[in-house]
Each structure stands twice: as C-alpha cells, then as structure tokens.
N, C-alpha and C. Protein backbone atom coordinates (compact mmCIF):
# COMPACT_ATOMS: atom_id res chain seq x y z
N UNK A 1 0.84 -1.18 0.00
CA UNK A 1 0.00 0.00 0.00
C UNK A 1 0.89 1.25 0.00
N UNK A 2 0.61 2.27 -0.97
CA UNK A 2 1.71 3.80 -1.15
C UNK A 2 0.83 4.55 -0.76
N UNK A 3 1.62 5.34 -0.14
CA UNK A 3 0.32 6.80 0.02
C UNK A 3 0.33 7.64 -0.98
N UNK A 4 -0.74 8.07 -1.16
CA UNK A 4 -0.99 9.34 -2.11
C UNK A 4 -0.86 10.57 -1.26
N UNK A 5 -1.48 10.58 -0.35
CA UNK A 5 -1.36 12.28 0.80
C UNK A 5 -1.42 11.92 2.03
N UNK A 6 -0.27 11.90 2.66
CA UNK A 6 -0.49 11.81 4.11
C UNK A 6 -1.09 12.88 5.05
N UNK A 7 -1.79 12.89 6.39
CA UNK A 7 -2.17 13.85 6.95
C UNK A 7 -1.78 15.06 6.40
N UNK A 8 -1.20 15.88 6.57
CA UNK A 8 -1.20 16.94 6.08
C UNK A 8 -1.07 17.55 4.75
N UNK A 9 -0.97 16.78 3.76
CA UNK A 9 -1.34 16.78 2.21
C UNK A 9 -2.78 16.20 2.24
N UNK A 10 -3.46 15.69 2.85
CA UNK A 10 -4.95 15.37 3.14
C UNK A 10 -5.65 16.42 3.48
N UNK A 11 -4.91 17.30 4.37
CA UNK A 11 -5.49 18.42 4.67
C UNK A 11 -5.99 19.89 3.96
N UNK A 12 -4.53 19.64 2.55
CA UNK A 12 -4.39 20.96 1.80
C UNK A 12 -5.33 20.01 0.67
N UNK A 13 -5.60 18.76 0.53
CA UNK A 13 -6.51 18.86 -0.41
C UNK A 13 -7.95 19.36 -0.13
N UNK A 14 -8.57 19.27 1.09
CA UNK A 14 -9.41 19.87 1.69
C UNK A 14 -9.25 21.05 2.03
N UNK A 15 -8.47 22.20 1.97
CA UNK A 15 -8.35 23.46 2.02
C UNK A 15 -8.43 23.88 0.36
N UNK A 16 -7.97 23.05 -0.37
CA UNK A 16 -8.04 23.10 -1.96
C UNK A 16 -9.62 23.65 -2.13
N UNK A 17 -10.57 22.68 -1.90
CA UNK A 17 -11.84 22.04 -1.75
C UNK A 17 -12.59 23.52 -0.97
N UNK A 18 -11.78 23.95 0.40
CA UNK A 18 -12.78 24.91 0.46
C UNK A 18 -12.34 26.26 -0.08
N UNK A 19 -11.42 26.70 -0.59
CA UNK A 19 -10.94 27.44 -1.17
C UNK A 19 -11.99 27.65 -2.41
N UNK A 20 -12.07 26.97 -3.32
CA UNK A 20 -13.23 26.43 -4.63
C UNK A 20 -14.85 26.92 -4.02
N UNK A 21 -14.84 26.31 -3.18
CA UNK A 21 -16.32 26.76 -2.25
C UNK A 21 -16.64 27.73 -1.72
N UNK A 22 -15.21 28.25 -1.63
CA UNK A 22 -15.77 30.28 -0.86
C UNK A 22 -15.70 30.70 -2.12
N UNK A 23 -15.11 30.19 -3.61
CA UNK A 23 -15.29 31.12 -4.57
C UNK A 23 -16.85 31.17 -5.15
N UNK A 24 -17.61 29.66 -5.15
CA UNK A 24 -19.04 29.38 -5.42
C UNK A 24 -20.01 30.21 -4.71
N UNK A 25 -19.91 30.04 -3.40
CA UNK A 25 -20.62 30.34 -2.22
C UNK A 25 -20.38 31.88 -2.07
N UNK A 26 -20.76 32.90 -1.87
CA UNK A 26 -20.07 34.13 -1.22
C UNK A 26 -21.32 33.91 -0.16
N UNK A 27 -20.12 34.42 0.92
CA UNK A 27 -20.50 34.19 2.08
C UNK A 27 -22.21 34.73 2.07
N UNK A 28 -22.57 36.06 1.54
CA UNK A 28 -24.01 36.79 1.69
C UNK A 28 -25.12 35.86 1.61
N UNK A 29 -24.70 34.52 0.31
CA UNK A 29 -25.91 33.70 0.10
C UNK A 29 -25.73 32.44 0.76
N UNK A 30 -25.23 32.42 1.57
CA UNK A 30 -24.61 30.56 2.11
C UNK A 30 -25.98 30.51 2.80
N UNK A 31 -26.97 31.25 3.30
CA UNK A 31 -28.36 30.81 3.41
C UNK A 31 -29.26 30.01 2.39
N UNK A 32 -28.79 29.66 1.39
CA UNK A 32 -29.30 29.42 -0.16
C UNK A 32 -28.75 28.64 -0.66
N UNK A 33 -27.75 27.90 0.37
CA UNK A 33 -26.70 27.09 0.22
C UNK A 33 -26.85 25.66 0.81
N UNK A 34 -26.15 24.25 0.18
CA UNK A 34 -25.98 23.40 1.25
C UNK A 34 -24.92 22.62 1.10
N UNK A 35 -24.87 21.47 1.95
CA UNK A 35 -23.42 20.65 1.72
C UNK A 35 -24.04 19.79 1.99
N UNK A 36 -24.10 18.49 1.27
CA UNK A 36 -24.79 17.12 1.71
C UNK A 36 -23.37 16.21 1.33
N UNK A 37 -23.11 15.81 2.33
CA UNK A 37 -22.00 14.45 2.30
C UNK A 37 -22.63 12.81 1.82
N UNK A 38 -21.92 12.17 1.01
CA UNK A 38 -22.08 11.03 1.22
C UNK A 38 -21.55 10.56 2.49
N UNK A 39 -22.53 9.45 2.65
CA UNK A 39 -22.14 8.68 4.20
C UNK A 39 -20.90 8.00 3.85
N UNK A 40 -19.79 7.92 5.22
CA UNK A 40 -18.77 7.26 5.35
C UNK A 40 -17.60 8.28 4.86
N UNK A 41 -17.33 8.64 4.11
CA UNK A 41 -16.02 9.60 4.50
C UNK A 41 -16.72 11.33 3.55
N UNK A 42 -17.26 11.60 2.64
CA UNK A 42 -17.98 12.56 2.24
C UNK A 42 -18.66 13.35 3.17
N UNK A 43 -19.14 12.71 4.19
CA UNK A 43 -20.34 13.16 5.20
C UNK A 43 -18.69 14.19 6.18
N UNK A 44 -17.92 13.53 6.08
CA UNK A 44 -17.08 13.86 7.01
C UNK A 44 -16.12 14.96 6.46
N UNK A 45 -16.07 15.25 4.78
CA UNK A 45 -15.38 16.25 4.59
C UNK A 45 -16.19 17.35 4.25
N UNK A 46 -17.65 17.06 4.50
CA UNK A 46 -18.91 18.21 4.57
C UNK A 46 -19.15 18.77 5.49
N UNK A 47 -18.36 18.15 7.04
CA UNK A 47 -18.56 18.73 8.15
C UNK A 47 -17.49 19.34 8.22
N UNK A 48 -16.17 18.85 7.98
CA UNK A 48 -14.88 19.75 8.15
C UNK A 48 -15.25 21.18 7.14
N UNK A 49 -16.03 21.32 6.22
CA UNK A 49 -15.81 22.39 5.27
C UNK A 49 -16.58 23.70 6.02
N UNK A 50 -17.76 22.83 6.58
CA UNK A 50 -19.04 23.67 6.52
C UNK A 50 -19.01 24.60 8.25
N UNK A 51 -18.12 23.94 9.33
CA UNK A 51 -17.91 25.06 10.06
C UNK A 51 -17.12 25.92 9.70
N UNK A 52 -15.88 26.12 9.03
CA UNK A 52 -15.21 27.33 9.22
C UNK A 52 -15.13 27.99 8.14
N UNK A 53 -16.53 27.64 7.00
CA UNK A 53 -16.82 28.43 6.21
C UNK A 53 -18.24 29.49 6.22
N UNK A 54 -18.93 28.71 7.22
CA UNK A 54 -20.49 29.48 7.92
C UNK A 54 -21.55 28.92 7.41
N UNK A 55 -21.37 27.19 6.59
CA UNK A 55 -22.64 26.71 6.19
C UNK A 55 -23.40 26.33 7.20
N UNK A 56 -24.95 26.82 7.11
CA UNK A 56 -25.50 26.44 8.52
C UNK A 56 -26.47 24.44 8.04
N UNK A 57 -26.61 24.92 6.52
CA UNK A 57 -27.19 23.32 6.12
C UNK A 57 -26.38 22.82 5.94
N UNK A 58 -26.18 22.23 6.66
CA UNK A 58 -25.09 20.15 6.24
C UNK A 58 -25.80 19.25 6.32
N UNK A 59 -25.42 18.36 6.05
CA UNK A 59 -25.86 16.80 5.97
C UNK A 59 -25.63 16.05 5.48
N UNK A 60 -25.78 14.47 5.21
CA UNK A 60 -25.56 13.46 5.24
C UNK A 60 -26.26 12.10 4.39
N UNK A 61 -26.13 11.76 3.43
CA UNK A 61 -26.79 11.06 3.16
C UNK A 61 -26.79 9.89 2.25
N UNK A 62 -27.10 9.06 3.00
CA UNK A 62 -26.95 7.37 2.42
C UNK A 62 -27.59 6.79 1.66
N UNK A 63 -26.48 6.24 0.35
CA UNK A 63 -27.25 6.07 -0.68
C UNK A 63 -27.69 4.57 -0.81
N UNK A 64 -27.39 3.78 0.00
CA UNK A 64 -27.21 1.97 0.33
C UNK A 64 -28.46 1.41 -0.61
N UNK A 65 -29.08 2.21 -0.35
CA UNK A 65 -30.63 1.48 -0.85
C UNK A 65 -30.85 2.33 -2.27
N UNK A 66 -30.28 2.62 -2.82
CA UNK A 66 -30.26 3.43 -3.97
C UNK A 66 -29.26 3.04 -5.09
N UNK A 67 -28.15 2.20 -4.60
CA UNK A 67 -27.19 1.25 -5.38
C UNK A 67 -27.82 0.56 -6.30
N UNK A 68 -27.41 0.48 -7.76
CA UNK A 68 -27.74 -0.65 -8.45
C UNK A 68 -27.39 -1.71 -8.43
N UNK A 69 -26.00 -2.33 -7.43
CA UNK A 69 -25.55 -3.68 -7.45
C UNK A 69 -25.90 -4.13 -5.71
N UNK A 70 -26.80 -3.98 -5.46
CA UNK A 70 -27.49 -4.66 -4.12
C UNK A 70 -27.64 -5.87 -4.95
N UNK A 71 -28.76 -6.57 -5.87
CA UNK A 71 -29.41 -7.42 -6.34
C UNK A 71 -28.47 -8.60 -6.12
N UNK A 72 -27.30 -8.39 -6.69
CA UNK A 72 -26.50 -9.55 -7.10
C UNK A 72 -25.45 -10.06 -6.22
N UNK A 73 -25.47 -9.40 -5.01
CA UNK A 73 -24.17 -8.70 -4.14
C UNK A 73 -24.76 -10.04 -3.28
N UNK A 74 -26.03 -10.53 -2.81
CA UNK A 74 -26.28 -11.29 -1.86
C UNK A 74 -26.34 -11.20 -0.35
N UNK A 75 -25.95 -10.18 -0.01
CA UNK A 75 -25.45 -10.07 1.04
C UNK A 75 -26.68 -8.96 1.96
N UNK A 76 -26.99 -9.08 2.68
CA UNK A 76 -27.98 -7.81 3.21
C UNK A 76 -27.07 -6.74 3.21
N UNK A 77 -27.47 -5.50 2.73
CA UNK A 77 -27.05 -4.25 2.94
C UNK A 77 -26.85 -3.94 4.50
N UNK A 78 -26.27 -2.64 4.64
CA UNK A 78 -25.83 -2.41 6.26
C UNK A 78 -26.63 -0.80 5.36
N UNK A 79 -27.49 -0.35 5.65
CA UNK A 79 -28.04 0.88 5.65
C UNK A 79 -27.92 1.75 6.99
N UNK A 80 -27.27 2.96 6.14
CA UNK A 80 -27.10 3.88 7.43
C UNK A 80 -28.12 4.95 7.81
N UNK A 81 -27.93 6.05 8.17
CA UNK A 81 -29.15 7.20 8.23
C UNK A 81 -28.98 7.87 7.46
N UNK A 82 -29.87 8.62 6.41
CA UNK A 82 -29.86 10.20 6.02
C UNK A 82 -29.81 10.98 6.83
N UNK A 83 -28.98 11.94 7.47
CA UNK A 83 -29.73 12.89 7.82
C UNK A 83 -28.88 14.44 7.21
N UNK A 84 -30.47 14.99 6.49
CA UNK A 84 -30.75 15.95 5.94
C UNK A 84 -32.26 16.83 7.12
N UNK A 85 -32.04 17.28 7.60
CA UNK A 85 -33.06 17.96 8.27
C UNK A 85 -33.64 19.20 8.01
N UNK A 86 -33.42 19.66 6.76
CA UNK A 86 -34.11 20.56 5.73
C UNK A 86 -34.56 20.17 4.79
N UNK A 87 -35.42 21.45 3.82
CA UNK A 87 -35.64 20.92 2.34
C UNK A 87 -34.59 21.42 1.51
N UNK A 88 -34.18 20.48 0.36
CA UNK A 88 -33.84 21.02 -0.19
C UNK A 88 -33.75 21.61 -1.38
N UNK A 89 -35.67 21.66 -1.41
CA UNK A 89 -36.01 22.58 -2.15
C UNK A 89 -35.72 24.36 -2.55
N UNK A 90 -34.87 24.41 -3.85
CA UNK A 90 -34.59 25.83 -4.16
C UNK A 90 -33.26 26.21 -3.74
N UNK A 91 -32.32 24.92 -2.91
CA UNK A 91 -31.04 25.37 -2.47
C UNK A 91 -29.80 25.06 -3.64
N UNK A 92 -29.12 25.73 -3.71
CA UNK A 92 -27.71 25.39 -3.83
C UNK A 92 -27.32 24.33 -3.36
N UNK A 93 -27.01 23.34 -4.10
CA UNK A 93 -26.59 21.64 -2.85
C UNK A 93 -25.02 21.30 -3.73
N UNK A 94 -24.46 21.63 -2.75
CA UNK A 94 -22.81 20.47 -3.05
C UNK A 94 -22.66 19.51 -2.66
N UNK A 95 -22.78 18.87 -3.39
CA UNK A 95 -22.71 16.99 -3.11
C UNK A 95 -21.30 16.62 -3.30
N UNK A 96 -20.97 15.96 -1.67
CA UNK A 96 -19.66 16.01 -1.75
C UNK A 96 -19.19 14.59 -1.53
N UNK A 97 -18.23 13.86 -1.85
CA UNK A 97 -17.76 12.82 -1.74
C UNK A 97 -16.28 12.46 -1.85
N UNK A 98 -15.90 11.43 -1.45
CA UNK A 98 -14.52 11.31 -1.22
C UNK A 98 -13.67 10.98 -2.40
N UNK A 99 -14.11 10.01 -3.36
CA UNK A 99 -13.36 9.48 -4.46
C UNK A 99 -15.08 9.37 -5.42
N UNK A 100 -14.45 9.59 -6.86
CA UNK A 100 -15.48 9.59 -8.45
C UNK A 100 -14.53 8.68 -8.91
N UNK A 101 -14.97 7.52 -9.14
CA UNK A 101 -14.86 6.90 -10.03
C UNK A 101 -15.38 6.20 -11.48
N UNK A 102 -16.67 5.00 -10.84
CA UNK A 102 -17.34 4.74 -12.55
C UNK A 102 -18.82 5.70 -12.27
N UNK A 103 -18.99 6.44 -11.48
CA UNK A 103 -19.99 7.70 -11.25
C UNK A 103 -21.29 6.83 -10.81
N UNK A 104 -21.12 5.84 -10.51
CA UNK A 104 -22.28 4.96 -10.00
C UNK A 104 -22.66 5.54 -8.74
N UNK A 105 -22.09 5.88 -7.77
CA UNK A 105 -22.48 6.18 -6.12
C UNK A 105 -23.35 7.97 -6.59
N UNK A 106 -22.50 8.55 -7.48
CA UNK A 106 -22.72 9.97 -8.02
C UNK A 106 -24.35 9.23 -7.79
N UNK A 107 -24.52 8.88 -8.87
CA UNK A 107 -26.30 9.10 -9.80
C UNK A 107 -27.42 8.23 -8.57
N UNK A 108 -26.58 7.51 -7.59
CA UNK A 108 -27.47 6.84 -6.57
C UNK A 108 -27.92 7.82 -5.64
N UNK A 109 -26.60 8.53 -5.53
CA UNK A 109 -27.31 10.21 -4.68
C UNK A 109 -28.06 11.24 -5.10
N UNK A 110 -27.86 11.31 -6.97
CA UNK A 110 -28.64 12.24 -7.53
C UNK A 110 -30.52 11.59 -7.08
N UNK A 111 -30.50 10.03 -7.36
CA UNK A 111 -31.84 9.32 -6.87
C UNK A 111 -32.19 9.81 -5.67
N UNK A 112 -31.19 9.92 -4.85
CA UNK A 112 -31.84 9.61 -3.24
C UNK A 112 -32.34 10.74 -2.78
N UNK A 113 -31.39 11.84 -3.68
CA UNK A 113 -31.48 13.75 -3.17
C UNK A 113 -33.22 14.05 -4.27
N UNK A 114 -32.93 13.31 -5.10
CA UNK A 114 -34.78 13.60 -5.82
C UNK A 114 -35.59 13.40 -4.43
N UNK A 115 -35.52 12.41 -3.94
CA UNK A 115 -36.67 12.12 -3.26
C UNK A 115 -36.72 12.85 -1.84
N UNK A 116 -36.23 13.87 -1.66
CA UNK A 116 -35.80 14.71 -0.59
C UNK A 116 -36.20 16.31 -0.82
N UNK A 117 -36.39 16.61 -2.15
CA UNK A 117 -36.68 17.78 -2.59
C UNK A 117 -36.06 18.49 -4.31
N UNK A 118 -36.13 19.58 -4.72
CA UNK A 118 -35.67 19.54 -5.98
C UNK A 118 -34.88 20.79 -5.55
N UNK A 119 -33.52 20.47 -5.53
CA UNK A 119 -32.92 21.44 -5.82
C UNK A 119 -32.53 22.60 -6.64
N UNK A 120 -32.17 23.87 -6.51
CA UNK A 120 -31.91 24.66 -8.00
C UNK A 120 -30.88 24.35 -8.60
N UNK A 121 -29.87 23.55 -8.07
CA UNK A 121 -28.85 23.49 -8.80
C UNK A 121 -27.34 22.24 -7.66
N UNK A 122 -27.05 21.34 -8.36
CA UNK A 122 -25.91 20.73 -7.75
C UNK A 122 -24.80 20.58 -8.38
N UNK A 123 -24.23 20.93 -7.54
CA UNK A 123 -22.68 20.84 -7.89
C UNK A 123 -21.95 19.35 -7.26
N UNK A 124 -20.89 19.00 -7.74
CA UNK A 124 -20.41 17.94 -7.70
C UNK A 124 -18.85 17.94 -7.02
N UNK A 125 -18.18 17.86 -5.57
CA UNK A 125 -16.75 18.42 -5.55
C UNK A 125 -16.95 17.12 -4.48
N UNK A 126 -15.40 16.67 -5.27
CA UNK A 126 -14.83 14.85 -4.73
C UNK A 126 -13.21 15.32 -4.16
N UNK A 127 -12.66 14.98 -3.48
CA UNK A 127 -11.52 15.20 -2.69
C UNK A 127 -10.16 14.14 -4.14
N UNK A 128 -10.51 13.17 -4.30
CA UNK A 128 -9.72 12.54 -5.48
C UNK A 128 -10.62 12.11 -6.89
N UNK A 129 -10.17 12.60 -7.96
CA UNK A 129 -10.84 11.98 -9.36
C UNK A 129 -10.07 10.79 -10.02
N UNK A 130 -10.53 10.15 -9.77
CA UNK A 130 -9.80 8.64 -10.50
C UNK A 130 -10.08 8.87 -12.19
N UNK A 131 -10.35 9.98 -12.90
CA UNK A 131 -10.46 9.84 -14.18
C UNK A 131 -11.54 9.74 -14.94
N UNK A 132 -11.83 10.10 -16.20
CA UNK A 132 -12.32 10.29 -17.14
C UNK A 132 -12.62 8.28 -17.54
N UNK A 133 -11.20 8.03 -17.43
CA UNK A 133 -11.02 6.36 -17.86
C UNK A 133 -11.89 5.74 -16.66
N UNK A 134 -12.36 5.75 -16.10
CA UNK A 134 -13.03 4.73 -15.01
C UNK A 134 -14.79 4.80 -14.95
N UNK A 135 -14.58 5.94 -15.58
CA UNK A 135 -16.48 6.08 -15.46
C UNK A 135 -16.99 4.85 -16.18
N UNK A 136 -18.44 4.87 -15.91
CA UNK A 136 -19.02 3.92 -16.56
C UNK A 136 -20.63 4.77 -16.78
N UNK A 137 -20.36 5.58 -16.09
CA UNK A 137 -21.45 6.76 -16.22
C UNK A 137 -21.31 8.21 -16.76
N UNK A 138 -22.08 9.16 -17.82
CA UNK A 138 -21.80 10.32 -17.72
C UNK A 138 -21.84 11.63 -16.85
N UNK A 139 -20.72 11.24 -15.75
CA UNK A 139 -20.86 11.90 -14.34
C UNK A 139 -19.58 12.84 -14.74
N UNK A 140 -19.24 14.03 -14.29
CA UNK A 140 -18.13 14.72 -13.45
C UNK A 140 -18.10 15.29 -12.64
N UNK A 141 -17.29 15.78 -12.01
CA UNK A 141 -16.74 16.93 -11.10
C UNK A 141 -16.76 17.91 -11.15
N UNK A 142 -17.37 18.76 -10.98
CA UNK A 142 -16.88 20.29 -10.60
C UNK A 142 -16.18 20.81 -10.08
N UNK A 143 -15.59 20.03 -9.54
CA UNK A 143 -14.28 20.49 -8.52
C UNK A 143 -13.70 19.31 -7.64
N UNK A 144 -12.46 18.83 -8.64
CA UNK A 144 -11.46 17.92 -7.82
C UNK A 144 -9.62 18.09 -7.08
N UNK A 145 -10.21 18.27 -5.70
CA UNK A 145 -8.75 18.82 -5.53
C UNK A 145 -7.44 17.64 -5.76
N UNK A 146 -7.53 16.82 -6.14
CA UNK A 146 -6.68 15.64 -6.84
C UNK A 146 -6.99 14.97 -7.82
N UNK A 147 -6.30 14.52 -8.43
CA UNK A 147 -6.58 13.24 -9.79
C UNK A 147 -5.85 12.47 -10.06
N UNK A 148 -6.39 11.17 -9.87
CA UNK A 148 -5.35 9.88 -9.92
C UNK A 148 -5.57 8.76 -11.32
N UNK A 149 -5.13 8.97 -12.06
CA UNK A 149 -5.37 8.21 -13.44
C UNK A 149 -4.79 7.08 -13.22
N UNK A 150 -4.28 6.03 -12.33
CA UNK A 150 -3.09 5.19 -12.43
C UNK A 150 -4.37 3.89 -12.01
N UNK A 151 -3.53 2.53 -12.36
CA UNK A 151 -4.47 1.55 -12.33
C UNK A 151 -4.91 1.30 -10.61
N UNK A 152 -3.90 1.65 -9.89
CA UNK A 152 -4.51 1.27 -8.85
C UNK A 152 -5.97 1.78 -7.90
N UNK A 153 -6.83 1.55 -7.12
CA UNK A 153 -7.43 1.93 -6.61
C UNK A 153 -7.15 2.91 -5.22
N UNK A 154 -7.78 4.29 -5.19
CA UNK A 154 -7.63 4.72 -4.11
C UNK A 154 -8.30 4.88 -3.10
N UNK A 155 -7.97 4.88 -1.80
CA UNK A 155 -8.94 4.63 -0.36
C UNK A 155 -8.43 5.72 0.30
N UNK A 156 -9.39 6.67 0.32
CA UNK A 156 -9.50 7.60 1.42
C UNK A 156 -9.95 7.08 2.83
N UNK A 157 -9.05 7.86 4.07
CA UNK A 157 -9.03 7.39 5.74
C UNK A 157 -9.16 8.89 5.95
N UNK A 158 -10.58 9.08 6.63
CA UNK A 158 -10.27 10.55 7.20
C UNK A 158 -10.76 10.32 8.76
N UNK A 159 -10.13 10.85 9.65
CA UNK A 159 -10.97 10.31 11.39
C UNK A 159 -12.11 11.75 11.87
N UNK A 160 -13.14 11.11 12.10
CA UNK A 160 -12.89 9.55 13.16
C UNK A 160 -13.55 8.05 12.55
N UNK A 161 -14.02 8.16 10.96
CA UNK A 161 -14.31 7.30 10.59
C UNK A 161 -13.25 6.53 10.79
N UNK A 162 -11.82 6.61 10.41
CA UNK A 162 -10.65 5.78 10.22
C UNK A 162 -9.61 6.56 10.82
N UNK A 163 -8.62 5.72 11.50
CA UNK A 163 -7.70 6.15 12.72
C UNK A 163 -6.31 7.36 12.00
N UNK A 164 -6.55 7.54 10.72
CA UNK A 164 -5.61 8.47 10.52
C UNK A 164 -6.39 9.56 8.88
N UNK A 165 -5.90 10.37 8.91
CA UNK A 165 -6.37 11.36 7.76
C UNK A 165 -5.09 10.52 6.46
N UNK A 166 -5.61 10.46 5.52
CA UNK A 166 -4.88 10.24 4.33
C UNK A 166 -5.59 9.64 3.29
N UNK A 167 -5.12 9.53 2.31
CA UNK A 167 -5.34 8.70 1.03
C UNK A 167 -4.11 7.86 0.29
N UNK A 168 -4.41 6.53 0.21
CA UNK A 168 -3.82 5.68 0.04
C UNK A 168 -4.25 4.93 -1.52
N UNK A 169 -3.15 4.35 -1.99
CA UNK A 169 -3.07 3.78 -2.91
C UNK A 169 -3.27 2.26 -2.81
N UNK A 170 -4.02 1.27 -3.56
CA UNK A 170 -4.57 -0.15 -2.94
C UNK A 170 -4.72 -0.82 -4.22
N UNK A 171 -4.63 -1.99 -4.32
CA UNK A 171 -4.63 -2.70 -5.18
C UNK A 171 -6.40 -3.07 -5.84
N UNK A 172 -7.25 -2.82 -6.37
CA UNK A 172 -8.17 -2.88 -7.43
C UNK A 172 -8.90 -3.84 -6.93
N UNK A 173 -9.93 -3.72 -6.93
CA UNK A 173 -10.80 -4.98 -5.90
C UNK A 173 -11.48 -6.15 -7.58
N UNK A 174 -11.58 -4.91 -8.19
CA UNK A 174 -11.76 -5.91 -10.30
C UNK A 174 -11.31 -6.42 -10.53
C-alpha cells in the first residue's frame, strides 16, 4: 500500500476544496446554500468544510438502498441514516464525496437527493478523481482537488471514521 497524501497533504486537499467553495458560495448567500456528504467519508469532509466556512445546512446522506448492485451482491445491505433535516427545495446543494470513479455512487445520490426535494442546482466536488477512464457513467466533477489516473485503486481514511487522515493507494478490488 503507497500513500498518495499523508495527513497533512490530506489536509491541503481539503483546504483546496474549500478554497473552490468560498469562490461558489459568497458568504451573503450561504443561506441558499448546502453541503450534503455522502455517508462514510464525504459526510465527514462536509462537516470539516461547513464550520469554518459558515454553512449552517449540512448533511448526510446514504445512498445503500439506492445502489444498483445490491441485487446480485447477496449479502444484506448495512443501511445507514440520512440525515438531511431541511428541504432542499430551491437550495444550492454540493454533493460532496470522497473518491469519483465509474460515477455509480454519483447518480445513486442524484436518486436519493430527488426524493428529498428539488434542488436549483448541484454541484459535484470529490476530494480525489480517478479519471475520465473509469467512469461507466456520464458523471463529473466540478471540482477535484486531486486526480489519480493510475491503475490502482484509491482509499481515502479521514478520522474519526478511520484512525488516521490520508489517502492511500490499494490494489483494485476488479
């Protein structure tokens, strides 16, 4: 296993990230604004962004039951919570996540955020882009503070989900 960013190159990619977001956001409309994390490490770089930039909507939300490869997987899902405790009808929503790859998790959240309200507009900002080559969907980014084109797979650790901040390089589960 190689690292790609240890703690503190983990950190400036997330200062990357909110840097991009105070240029979207000006502070006057962040009422009009939101940050919805995917669950498991997204949820967690939506909370690091959204205090010390003044977002007052955050949240969280799990797309488990919104996956297209439950069916075949066999296995019972482990479903976590949404929590979104607004509408987010008429907001600004940055849907944020840790790694884009074949844009499958992307379009399970675009499903899950329909059924929650209609937003005016989402933006898309992932902490690493595995590439153009990996999609399997017509998904992108709006804002990736890294990009990793190389065959291996990458695994983001940010705490307190996982005992250290970084992103790591891992061998391809395909």
């Amino acid at each position: 296993m190689d690292t790609l960013a240890d703690a503190a190159q983990t950190q400036t990619l997330i200062a990357k990230m909110s840097a991009w977001l105070t240029g979207q956001a000006p502070e006057a409309e962040r009422d009009d604004w939101a940050l919805v994390g995917l669950r498991r490490r997204g949820d967690v770089i939506a909370g690091r962004l959204a205090g010390p930039l003044g977002f007052q909507k955050v949240g969280t939300l799990d797309i488990t039951l919104y996956r297209d490869d439950l069916a075949g997987s066999g296995a019972a899902p482990t479903v976590g919570v949404t929590e979104i405790d607004f509408s987010l009808d008429g907001l600004n929503v940055v849907l944020i996540d840790d790694v884009l790859m074949t844009g499958r998790s992307i379009r399970a959240a675009l499903d899950a955020m329909a059924d929650l309200g209609r937003p005016k507009r989402v933006w898309l900002a992932v902490l690493v882009d595995r590439g153009a080559d990996t999609r399997e969907l017509p998904i992108a980014a709006d804002f990736a503070a890294a990009v990793h084109s190389g065959p291996r797979a990458v695994e983001v650790r940010l705490k307190p989900t996982d005992e250290a901040d970084e992103v790591r390089l891992v061998e391809d589960a395909t």
